[in-house]
Protein backbone atom coordinates (compact mmCIF):
# COMPACT_ATOMS: atom_id res chain seq x y z
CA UNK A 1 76.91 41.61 99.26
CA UNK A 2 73.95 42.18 99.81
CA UNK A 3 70.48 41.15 97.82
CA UNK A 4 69.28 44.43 97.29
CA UNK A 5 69.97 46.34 94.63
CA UNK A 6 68.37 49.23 92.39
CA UNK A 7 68.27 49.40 88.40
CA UNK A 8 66.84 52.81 86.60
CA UNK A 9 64.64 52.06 83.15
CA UNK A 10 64.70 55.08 80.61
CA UNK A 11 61.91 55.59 78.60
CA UNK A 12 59.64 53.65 80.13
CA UNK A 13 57.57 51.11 78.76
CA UNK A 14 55.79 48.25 81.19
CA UNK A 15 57.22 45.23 80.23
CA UNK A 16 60.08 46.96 77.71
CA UNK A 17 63.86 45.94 78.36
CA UNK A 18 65.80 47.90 81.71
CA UNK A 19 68.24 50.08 81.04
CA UNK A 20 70.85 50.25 84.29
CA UNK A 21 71.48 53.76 85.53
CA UNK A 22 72.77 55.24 88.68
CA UNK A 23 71.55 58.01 90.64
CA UNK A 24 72.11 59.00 94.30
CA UNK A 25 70.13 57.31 96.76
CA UNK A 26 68.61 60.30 97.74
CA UNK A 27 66.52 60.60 94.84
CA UNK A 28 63.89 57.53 95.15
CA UNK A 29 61.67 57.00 97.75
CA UNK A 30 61.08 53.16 97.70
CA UNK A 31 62.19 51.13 100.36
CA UNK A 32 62.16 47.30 100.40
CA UNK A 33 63.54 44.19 102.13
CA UNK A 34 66.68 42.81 100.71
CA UNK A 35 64.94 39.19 101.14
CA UNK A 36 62.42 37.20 101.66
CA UNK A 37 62.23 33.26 101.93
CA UNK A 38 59.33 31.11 101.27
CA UNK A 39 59.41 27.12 101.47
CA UNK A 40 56.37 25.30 99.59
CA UNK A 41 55.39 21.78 98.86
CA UNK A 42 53.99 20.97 95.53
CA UNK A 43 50.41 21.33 95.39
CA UNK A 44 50.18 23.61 98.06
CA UNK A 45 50.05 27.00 98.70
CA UNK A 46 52.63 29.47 100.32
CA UNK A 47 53.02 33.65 100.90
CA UNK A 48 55.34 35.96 102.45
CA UNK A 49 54.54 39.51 103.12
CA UNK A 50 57.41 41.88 101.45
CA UNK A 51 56.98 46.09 103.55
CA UNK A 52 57.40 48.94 100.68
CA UNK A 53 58.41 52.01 103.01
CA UNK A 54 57.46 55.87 101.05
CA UNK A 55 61.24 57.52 102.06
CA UNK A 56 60.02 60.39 100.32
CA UNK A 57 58.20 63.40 101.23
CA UNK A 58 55.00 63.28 99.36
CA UNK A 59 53.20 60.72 97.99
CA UNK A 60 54.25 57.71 95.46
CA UNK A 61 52.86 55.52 93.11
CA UNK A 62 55.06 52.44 92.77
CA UNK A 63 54.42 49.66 90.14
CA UNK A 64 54.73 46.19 91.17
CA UNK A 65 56.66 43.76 89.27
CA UNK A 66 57.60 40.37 88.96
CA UNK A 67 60.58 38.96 87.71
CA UNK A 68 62.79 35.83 87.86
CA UNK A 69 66.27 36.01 88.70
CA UNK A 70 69.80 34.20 88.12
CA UNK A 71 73.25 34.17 89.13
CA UNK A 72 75.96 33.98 86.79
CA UNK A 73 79.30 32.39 87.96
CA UNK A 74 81.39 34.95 89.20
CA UNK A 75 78.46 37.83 89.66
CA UNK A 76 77.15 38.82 92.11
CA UNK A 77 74.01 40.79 91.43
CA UNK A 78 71.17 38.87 89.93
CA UNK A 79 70.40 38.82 85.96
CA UNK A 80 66.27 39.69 85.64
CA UNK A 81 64.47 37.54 83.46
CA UNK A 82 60.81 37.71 82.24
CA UNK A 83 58.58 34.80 84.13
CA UNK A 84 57.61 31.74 81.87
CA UNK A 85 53.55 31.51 80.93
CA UNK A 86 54.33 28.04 83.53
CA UNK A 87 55.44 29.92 86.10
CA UNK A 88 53.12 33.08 85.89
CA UNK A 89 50.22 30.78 86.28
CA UNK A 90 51.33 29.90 90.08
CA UNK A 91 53.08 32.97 91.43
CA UNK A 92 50.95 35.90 91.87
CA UNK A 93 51.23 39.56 93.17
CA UNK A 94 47.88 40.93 94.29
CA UNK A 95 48.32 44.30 92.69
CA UNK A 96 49.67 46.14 89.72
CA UNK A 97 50.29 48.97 91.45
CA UNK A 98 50.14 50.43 95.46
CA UNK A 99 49.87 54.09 96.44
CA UNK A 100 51.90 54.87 99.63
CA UNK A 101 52.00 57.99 101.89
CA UNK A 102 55.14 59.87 103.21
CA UNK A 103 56.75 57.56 105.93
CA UNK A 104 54.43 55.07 105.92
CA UNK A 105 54.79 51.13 105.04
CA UNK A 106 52.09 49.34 102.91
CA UNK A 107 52.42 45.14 102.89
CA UNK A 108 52.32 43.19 99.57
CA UNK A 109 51.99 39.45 99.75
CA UNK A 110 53.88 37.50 97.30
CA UNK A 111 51.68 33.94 96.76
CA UNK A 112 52.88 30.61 95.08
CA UNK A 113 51.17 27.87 94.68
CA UNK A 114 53.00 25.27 92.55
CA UNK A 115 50.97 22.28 90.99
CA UNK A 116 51.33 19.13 92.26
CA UNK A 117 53.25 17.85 89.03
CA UNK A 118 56.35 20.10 90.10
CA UNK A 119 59.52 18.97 90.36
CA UNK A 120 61.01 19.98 93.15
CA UNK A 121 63.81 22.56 92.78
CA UNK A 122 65.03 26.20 94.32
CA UNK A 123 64.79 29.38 92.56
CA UNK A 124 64.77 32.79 92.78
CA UNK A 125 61.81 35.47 92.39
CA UNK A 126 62.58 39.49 92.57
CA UNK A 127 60.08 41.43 93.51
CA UNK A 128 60.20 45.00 92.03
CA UNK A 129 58.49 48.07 93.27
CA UNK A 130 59.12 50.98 90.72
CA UNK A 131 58.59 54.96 90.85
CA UNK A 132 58.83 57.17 87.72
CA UNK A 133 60.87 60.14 88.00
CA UNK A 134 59.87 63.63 87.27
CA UNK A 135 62.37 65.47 84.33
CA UNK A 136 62.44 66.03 80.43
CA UNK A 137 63.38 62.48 80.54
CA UNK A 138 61.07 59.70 81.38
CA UNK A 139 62.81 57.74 84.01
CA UNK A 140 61.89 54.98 86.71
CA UNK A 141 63.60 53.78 89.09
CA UNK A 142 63.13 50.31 90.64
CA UNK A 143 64.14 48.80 94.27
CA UNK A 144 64.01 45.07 94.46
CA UNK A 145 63.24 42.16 97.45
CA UNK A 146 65.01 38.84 96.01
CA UNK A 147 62.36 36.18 97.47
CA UNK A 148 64.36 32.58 97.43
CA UNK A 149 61.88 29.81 96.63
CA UNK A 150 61.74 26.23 97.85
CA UNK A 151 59.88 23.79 96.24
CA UNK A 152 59.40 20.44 97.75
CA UNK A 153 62.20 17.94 99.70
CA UNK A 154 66.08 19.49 98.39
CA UNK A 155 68.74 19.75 99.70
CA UNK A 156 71.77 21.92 99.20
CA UNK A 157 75.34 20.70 98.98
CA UNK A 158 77.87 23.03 100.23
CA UNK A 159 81.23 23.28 99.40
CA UNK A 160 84.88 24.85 100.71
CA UNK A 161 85.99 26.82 97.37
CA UNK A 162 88.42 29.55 99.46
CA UNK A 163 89.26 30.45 103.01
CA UNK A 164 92.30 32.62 103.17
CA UNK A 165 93.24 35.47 105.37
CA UNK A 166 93.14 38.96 103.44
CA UNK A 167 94.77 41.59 106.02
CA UNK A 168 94.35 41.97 110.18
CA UNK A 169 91.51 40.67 111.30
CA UNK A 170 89.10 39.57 108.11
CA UNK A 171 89.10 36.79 105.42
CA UNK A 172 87.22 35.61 102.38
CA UNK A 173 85.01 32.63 102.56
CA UNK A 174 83.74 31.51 99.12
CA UNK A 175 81.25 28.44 99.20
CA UNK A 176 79.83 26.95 96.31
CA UNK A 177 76.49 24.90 96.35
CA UNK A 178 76.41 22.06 93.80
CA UNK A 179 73.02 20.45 95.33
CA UNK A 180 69.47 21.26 94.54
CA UNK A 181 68.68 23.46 97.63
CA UNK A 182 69.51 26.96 98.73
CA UNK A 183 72.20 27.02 100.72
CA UNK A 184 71.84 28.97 104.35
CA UNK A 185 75.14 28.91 105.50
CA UNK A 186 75.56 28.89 109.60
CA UNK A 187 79.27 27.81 110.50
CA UNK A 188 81.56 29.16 112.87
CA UNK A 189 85.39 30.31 112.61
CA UNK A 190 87.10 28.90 115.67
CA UNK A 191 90.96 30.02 116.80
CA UNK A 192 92.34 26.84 117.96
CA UNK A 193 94.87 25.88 119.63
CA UNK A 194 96.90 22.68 121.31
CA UNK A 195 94.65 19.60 121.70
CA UNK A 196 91.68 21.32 119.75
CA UNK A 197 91.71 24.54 122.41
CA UNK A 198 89.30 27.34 121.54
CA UNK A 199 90.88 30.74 121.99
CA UNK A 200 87.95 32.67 119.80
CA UNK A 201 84.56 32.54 117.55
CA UNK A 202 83.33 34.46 115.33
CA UNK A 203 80.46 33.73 112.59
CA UNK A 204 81.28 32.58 109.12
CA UNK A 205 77.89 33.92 107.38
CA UNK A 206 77.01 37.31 109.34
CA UNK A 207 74.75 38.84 107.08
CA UNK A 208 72.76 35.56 106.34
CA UNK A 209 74.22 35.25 102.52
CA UNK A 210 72.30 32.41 100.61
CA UNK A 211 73.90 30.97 97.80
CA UNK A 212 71.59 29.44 95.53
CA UNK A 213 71.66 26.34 93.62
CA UNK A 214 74.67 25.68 91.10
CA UNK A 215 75.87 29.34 92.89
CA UNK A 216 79.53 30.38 93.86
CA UNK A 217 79.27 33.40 96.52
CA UNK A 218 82.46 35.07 98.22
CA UNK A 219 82.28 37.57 101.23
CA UNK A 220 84.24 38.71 103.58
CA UNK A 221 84.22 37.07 107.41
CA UNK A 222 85.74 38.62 110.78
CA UNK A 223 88.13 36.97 112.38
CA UNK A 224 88.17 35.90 116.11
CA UNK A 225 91.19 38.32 117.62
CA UNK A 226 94.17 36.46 119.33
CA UNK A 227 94.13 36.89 122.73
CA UNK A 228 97.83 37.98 124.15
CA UNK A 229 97.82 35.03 125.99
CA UNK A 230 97.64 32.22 123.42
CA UNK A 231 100.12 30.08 123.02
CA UNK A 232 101.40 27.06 121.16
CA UNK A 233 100.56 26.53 117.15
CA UNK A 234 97.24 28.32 116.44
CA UNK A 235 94.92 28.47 113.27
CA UNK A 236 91.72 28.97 112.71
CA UNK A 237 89.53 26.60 111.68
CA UNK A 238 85.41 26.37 110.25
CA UNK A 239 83.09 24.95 112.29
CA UNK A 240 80.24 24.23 109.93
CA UNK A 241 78.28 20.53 109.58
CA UNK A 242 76.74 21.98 106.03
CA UNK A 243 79.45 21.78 104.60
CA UNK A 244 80.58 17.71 105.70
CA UNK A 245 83.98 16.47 103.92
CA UNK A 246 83.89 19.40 101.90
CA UNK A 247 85.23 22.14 104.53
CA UNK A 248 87.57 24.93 104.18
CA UNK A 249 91.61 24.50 105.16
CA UNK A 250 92.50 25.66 108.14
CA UNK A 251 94.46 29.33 108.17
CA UNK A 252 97.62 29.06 109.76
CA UNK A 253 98.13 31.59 112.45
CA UNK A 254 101.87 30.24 113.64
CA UNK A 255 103.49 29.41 116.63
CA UNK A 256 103.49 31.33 119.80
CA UNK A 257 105.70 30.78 122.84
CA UNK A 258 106.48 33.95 124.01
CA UNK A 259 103.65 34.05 126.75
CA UNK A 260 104.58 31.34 128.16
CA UNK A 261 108.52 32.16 128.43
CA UNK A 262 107.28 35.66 129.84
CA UNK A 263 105.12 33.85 132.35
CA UNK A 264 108.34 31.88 133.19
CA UNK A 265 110.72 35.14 133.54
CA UNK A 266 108.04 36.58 135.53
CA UNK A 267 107.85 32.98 137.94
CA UNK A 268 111.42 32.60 137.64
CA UNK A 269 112.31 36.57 138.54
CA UNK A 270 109.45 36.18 141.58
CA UNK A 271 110.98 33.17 142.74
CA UNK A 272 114.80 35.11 142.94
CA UNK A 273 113.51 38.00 144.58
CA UNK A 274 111.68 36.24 147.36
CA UNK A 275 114.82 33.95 147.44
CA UNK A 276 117.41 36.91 148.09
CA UNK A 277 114.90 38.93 150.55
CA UNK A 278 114.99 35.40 152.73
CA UNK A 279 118.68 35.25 152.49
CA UNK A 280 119.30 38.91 152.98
């Protein structure tokens, strides 16, 4: 999955409730970062610049909004809430509003500055740039940047919820976080062998998923290929210190021997023809 994602509001009113609806990609003209990442202490003050690209081929107003954002067990997009009066007070967009030209990129900066009375805690921001769309029907179209907040000294606690083998050469990870933190997953699938071998790597977290606070995610990992050579019981096995006593059971690849008998046909059959050239 990715973090990106695109809702359509019909009849627009700033502010009113979003109606989802799908169009071809074609169609809109906004073009925004999947994420963005900003760590802050409390009391302090913290921005990340979020690109808009104009796809399009004339010139766009987009609306900028500001929303906070959820994950409910088992979903992955993001539910958009509404910021609290608390929050709004501390996180800021400059503008209302940006005017971009065909093909270019204008910057917005995203600001937070918690006050020092904040507990410390992760959450999620989604930054919204919307476009209306022409028609008898008023209809805008927004494409979002999740932002994933720290605030403060938390950490995340990762753990193993599946690791199984799905067809040739992929798998599904699914990692739940049950600690405060966002969790940035960085392990690494290992095909191993006898006496801990490694035959293969591959990452476990390609596309840089996070998986917020009190979050389950799932996704889809690559495999390291077994080489033709390998032998002996093989499995593979993640590599990944995040996630401590917690980690994932190992996939069973099976046992392989035939490499090394062929290796011994192919040293036994040497051996017996240089043996019957000398006698011969």
């Amino acid at each position: 999955m990715t973090n990106r994602f695109r809702t359509t509001m019909h009849c627009w009113v700033l502010g009113a409730a979003l109606m989802v609806l799908w169009f071809p990609m074609s169609v809109f003209a906004a073009s925004l970062p999947a994420t963005r990442d900003i760590v802050v202490q409390p009391g302090e003050v913290s921005s990340v610049e979020i690109p808009i690209v104009n796809t399009g081929a004339t010139d766009k107003e987009f609306s900028l909004l500001l929303f906070s954002a959820s994950f409910q067990p088992g979903v992955e997009q993001p539910q958009l809430q509404n910021l609290s009066s608390d929050m709004a007070s501390w996180v800021a967009l400059p503008d209302s509003s940006v005017f971009v030209s065909p093909g270019a990129s204008v910057p917005i900066v995203l600001t937070i500055q918690p006050p020092s009375t904040t507990t410390p805690q992760a959450l999620t921001l989604a930054v919204v740039a919307a476009e209306k769309l022409p028609g008898e029907i008023s209809l805008v179209h927004g494409a979002a940047t999740l932002v994933f907040v720290t605030i403060g000294d938390v950490t995340p606690h990762g753990s193993c919820v599946l690791f199984a083998q799905t067809a040739s050469g992929t798998a599904n990870l699914s990692l739940t976080n049950d600690g405060q933190g966002i969790l940035y997953d960085n392990g690494t699938i290992v095909l191993r062998g006898m006496f801990g071998f490694r035959f293969g790597t591959s990452s476990s977290n390609p596309l840089f998923h996070r998986v917020s606070s009190g979050q389950t995610r799932t996704w889809s990992v690559s495999l390291p290929a077994v080489p033709w050579w390998a032998i002996g019981p093989l499995s593979y096995h993640i590599d990944d210190t995040q996630l401590g006593e917690r980690s994932c059971d190992d996939i069973d690849v099976g046992v392989r021997w035939w490499p090394l008998i062929a290796l011994g046909l192919a040293i036994f059959g040497g051996v017996g023809f240089f043996v019957r050239r000398r006698i011969s």
